[in-house]
Protein backbone atom coordinates (compact mmCIF):
# COMPACT_ATOMS: atom_id res chain seq x y z
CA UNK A 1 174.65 142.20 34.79
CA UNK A 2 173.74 138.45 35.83
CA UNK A 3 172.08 136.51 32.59
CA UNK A 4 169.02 134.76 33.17
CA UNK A 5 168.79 131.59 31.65
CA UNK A 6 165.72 129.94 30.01
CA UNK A 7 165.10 127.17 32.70
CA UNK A 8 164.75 130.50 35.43
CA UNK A 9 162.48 132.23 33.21
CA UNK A 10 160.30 128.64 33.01
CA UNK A 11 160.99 128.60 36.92
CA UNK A 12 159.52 131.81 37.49
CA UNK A 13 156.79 131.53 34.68
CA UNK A 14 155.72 128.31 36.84
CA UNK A 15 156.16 130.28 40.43
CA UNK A 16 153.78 132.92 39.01
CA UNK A 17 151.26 130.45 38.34
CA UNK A 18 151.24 128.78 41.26
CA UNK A 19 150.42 131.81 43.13
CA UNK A 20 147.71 132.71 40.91
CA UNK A 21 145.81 129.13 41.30
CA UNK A 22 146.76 129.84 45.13
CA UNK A 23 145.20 133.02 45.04
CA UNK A 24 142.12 131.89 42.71
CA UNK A 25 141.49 128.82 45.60
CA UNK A 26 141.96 130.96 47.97
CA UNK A 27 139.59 133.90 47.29
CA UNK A 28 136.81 131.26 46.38
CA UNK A 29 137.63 129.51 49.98
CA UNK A 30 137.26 133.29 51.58
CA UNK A 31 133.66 133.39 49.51
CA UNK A 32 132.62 130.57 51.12
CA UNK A 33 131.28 129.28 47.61
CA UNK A 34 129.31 132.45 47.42
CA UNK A 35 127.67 133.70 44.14
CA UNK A 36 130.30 135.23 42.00
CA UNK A 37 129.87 137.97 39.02
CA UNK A 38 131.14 134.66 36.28
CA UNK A 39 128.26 132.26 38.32
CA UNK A 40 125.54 134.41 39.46
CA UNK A 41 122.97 131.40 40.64
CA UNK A 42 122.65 129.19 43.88
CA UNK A 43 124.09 125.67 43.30
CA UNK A 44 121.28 123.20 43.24
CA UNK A 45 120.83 120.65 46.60
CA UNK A 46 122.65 117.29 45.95
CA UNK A 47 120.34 114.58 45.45
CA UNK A 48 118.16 116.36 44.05
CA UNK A 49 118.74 115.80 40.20
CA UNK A 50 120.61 112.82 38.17
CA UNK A 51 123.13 113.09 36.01
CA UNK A 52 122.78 110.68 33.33
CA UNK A 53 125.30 108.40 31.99
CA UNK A 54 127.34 110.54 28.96
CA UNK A 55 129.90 107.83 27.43
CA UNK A 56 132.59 105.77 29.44
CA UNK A 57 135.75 107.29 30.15
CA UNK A 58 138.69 106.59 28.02
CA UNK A 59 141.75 104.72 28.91
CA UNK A 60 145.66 105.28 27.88
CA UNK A 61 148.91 104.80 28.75
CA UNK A 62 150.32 107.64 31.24
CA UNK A 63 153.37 108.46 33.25
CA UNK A 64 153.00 109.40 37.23
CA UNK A 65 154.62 112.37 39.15
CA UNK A 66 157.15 109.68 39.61
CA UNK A 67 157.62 108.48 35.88
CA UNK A 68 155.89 105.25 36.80
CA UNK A 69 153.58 103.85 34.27
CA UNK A 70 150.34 104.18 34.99
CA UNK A 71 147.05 103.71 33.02
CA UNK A 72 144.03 106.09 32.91
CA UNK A 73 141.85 103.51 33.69
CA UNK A 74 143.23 102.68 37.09
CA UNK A 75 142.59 106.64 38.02
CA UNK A 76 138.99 106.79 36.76
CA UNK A 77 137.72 103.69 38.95
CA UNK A 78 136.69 103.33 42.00
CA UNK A 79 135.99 106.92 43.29
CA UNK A 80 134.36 110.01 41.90
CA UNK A 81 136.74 111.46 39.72
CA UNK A 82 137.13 115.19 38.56
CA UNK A 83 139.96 115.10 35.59
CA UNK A 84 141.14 118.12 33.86
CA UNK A 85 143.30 118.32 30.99
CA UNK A 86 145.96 121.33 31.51
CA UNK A 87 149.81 122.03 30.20
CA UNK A 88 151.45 123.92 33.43
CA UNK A 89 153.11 126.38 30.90
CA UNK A 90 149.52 127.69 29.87
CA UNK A 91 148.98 131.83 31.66
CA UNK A 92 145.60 132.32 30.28
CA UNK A 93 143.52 133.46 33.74
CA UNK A 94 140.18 131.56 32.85
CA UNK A 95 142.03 128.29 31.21
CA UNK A 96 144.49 126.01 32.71
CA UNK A 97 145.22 127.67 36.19
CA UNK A 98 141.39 128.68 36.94
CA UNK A 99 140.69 124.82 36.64
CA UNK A 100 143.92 123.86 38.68
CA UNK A 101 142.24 126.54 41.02
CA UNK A 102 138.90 124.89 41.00
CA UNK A 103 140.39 121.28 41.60
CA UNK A 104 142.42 122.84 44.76
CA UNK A 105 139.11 124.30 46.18
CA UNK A 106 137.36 120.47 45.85
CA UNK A 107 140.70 119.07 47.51
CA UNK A 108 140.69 121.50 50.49
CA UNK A 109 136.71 120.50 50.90
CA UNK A 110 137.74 117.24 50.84
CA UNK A 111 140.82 117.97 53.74
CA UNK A 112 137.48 118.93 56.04
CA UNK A 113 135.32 116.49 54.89
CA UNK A 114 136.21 113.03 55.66
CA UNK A 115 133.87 110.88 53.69
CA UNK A 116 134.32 113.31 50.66
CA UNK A 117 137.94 112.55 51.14
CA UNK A 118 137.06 108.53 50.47
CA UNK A 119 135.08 109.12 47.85
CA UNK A 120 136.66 111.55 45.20
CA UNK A 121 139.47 111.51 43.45
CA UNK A 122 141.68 114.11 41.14
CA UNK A 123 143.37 114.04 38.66
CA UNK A 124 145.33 116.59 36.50
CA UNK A 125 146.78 115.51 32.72
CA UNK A 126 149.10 117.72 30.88
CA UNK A 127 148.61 117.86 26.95
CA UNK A 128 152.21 119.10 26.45
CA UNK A 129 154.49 115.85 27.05
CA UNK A 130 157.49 117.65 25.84
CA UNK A 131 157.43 120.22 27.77
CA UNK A 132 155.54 118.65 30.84
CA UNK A 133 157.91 115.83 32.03
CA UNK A 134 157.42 113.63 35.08
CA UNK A 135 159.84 115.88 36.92
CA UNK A 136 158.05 119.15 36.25
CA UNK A 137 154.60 117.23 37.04
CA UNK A 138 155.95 116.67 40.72
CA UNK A 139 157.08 120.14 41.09
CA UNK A 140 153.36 121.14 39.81
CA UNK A 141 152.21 117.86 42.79
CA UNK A 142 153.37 120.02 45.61
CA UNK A 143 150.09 121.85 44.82
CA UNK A 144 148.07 118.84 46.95
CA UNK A 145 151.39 117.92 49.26
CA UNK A 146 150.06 120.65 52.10
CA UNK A 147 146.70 118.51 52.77
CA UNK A 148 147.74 114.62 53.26
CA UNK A 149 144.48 113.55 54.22
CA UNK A 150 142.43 114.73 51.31
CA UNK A 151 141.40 112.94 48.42
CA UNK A 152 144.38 111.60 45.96
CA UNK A 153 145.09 113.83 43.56
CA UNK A 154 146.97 112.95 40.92
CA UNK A 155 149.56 114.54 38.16
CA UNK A 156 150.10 112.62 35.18
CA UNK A 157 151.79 113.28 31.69
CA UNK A 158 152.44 110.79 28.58
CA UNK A 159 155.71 109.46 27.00
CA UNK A 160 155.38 111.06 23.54
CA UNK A 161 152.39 112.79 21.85
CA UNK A 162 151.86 109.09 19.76
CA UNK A 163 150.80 108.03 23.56
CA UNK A 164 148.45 111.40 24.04
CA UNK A 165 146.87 111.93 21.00
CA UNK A 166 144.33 108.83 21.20
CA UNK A 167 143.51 110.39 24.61
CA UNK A 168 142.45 113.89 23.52
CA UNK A 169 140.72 112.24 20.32
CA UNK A 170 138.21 110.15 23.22
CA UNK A 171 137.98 113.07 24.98
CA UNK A 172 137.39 115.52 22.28
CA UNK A 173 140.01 117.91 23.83
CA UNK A 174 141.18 120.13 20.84
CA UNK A 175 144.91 121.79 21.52
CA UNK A 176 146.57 123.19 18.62
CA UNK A 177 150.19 125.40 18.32
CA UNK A 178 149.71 128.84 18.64
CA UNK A 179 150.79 131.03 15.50
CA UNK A 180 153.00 133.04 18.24
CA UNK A 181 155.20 130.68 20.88
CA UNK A 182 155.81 133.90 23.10
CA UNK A 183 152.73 134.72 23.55
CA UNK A 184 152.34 135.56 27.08
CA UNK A 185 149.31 133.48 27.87
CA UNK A 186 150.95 130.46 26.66
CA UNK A 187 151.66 128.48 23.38
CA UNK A 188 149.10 126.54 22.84
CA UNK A 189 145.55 127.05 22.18
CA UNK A 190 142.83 124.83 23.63
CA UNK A 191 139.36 124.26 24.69
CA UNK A 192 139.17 124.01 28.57
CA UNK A 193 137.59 120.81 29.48
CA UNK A 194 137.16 118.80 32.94
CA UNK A 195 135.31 115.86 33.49
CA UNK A 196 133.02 114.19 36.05
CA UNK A 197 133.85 110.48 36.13
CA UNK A 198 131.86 107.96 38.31
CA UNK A 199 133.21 104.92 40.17
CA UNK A 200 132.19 103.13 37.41
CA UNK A 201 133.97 104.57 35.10
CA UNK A 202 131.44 106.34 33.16
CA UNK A 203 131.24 110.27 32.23
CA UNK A 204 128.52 111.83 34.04
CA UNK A 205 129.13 115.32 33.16
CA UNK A 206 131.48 117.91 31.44
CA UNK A 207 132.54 121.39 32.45
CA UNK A 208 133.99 124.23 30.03
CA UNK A 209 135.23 127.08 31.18
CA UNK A 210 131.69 128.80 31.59
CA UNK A 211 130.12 126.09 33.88
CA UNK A 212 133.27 125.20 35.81
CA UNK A 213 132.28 126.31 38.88
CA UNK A 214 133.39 124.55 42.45
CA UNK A 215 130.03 124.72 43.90
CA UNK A 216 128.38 122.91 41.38
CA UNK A 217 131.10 120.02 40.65
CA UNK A 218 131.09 119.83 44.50
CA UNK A 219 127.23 119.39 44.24
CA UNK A 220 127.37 117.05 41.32
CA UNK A 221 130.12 115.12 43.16
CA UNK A 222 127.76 114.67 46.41
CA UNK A 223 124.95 113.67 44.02
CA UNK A 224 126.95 111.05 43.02
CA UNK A 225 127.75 109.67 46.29
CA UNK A 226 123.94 109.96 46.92
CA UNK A 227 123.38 107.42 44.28
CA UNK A 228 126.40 105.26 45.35
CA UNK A 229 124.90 105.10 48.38
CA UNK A 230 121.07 104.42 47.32
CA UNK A 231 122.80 101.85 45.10
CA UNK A 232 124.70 100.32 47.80
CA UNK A 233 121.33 100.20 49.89
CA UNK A 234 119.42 98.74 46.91
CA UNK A 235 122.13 95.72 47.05
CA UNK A 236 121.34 94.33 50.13
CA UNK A 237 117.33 93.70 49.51
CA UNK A 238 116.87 89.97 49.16
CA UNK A 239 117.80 88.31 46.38
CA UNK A 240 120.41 91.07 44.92
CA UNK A 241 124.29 90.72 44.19
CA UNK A 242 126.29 91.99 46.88
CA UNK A 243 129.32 93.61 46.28
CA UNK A 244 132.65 94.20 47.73
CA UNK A 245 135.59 96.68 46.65
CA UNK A 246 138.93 95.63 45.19
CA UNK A 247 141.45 98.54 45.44
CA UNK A 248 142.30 100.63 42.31
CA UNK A 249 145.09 103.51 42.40
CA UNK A 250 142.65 105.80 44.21
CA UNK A 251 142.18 103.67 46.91
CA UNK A 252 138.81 102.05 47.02
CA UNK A 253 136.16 101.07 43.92
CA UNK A 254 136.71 98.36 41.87
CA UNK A 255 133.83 95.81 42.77
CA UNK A 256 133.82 92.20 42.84
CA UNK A 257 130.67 89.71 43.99
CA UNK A 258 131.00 88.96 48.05
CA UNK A 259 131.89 85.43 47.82
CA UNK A 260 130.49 83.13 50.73
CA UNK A 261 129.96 85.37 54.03
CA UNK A 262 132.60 87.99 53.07
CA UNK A 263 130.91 91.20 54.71
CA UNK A 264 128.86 93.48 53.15
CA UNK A 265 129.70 96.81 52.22
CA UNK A 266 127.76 99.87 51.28
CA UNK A 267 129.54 100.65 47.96
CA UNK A 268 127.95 99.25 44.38
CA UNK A 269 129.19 98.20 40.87
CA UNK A 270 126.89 98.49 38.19
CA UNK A 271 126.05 94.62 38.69
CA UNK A 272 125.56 95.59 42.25
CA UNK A 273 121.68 95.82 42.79
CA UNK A 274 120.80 93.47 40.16
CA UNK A 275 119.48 89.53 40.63
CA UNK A 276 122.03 87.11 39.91
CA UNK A 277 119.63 86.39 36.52
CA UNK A 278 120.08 89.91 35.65
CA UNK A 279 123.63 89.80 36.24
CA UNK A 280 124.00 87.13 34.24
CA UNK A 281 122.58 88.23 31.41
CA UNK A 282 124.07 91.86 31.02
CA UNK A 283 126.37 91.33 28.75
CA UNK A 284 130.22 91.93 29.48
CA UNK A 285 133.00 94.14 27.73
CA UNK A 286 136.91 93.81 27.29
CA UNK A 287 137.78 96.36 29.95
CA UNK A 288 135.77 93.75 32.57
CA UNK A 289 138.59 91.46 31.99
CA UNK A 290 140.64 94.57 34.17
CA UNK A 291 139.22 93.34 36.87
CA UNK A 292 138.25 96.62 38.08
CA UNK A 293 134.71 96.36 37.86
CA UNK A 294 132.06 94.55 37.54
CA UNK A 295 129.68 93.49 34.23
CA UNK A 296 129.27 96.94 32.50
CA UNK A 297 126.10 98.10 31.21
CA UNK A 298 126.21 100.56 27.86
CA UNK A 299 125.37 103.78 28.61
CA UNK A 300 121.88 105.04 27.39
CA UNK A 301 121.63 108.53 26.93
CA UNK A 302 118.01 109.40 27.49
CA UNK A 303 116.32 111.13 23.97
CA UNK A 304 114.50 114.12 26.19
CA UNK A 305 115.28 116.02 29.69
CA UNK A 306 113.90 117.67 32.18
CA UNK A 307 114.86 119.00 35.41
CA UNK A 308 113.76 115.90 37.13
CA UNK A 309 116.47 113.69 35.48
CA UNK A 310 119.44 115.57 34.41
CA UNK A 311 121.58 118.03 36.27
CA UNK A 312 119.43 122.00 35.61
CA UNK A 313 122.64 122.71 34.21
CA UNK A 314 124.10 120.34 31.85
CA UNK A 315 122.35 122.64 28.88
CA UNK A 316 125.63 124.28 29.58
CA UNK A 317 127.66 121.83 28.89
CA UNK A 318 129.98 122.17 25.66
């Protein structure tokens, strides 16, 4: 009888999954974003909430599909970003591939949709750097190569777990060893946690496994384009800060003052929309020095909600 070596068994493991986060996108596609028994409501309209400003996103130091260094930073600015942390060994049906699946329903939107496709950005991290390599990242990439013309979507790993544990500390994103390492689900246990990132650079929202639901990070996406756009419209009244994009790894966001009679552009920074006075005076962090965006302001949380400023479900939100 033919032995079958560990690396098949991890081959197979990983085939297995990939159909089941083919077969999660694709019954959710079929649904046409229909109610479903786990998210019995009607997504709310875009536009017509706000989700306030949670904390800025993180940065660290991460390989690419391609073992290129790349930092976190340079994926979370500039477009809408939906990040979720995973480990591609994990089995557990509502955990790692259920948010793979999720991400794969908001990149085949964005494959029909072309300003969607401008706009957002993915972006999958492994928490398992021994395990998930650059190598077995790309093998997990070919998940996004069928659609060429949707948003980015990104795989990304770290060096060592000195690299990744500053990350899931900012984060909060708890992963521990399971007391079992054959467990059939996987072995480790975590939280599941994916994030809503604005061009900025800023959190705007956070999903767990109950509230992760395509229709409404696709609504809370095009809410945020809403605003980019009112934003970008705001700019151009007399007197305001104009502002053009420099390119960042996903393509378009980083903002920068027109200078002389560049042209203008319907995208915004958060000194975008502000006097030159008022620009002037916000005050500016380390990260500006990037170069990716302009003069940040520190995110106020507000100290009471209601439905007209807040998304009707962040009281989800773990």
């Amino acid at each position: 009888m033919k032995r079958v070596n560990n690396r098949q068994i991890t081959s197979m493991k990983t085939l297995a999954t990939f159909l089941g986060i083919a077969a999660i996108s694709a019954a959710a596609h079929a649904a046409d974003y229909a109610r479903t028994a786990d998210h019995d409501y009607d997504a709310p309209a875009p536009g017509t909430y706000t989700l306030p400003v949670i904390k800025p996103a993180a940065d660290g130091t991460l390989l690419d599909s391609t073992g290129k260094p790349v930092r976190l930073a340079e994926l979370t600015r500039g477009r809408i970003t939906v990040m979720s942390f995973i480990y591609t060994r994990c089995a557990a049906a509502k955990a790692c591939p259920y948010a793979t699946g999720v991400l794969m329903q908001l990149h085949r939107a964005s494959a029909e949709d072309t300003s969607l496709a401008k706009r957002l950005c993915l972006v999958s991290m492994s928490f398992d750097p021994a395990n998930d390599t650059p190598e077995r990242m790309a093998a997990y990439s070919t998940l996004a190569a069928e659609r060429p013309t949707a948003a980015p979507w990104h795989f990304v790993t770290t060096r060592s777990q000195a690299q990744l544990q500053p990350i899931l500390s900012a984060y909060d994103q708890a992963v521990d060893k399971k007391n079992n390492p054959l467990d059939p689900s996987g072995p480790l246990n975590h939280t599941l946690r994916v994030f809503l990132i604005d061009p900025a650079g800023n959190i705007r929202n956070i999903y767990s496994s109950g509230t992760l639901d395509a229709r409404l990070v696709l609504a809370d996406v095009r809410t945020l384009m809403l605003e980019s756009a009112q934003a970008g419209a705001n700019s151009l009244r007399p007197g305001s800060r104009r502002c053009i994009p420099e390119l960042s790894v996903c393509g378009s966001a980083a903002f920068r003052p027109l200078q002389g009679n560049e042209p203008t552009r319907l995208e915004f920074s958060e000194s975008c929309g502000k006097s030159d006075s008022e620009a002037a005076s916000t005050p500016r962090s380390d990260t500006d020095n990037l170069g990716m965006h302009g003069a940040r302001v520190e995110p106020k949380i507000p100290s009471h909600h209601d439905s007209k400023t807040h998304s009707p479900f962040s009281k989800w939100v773990t």
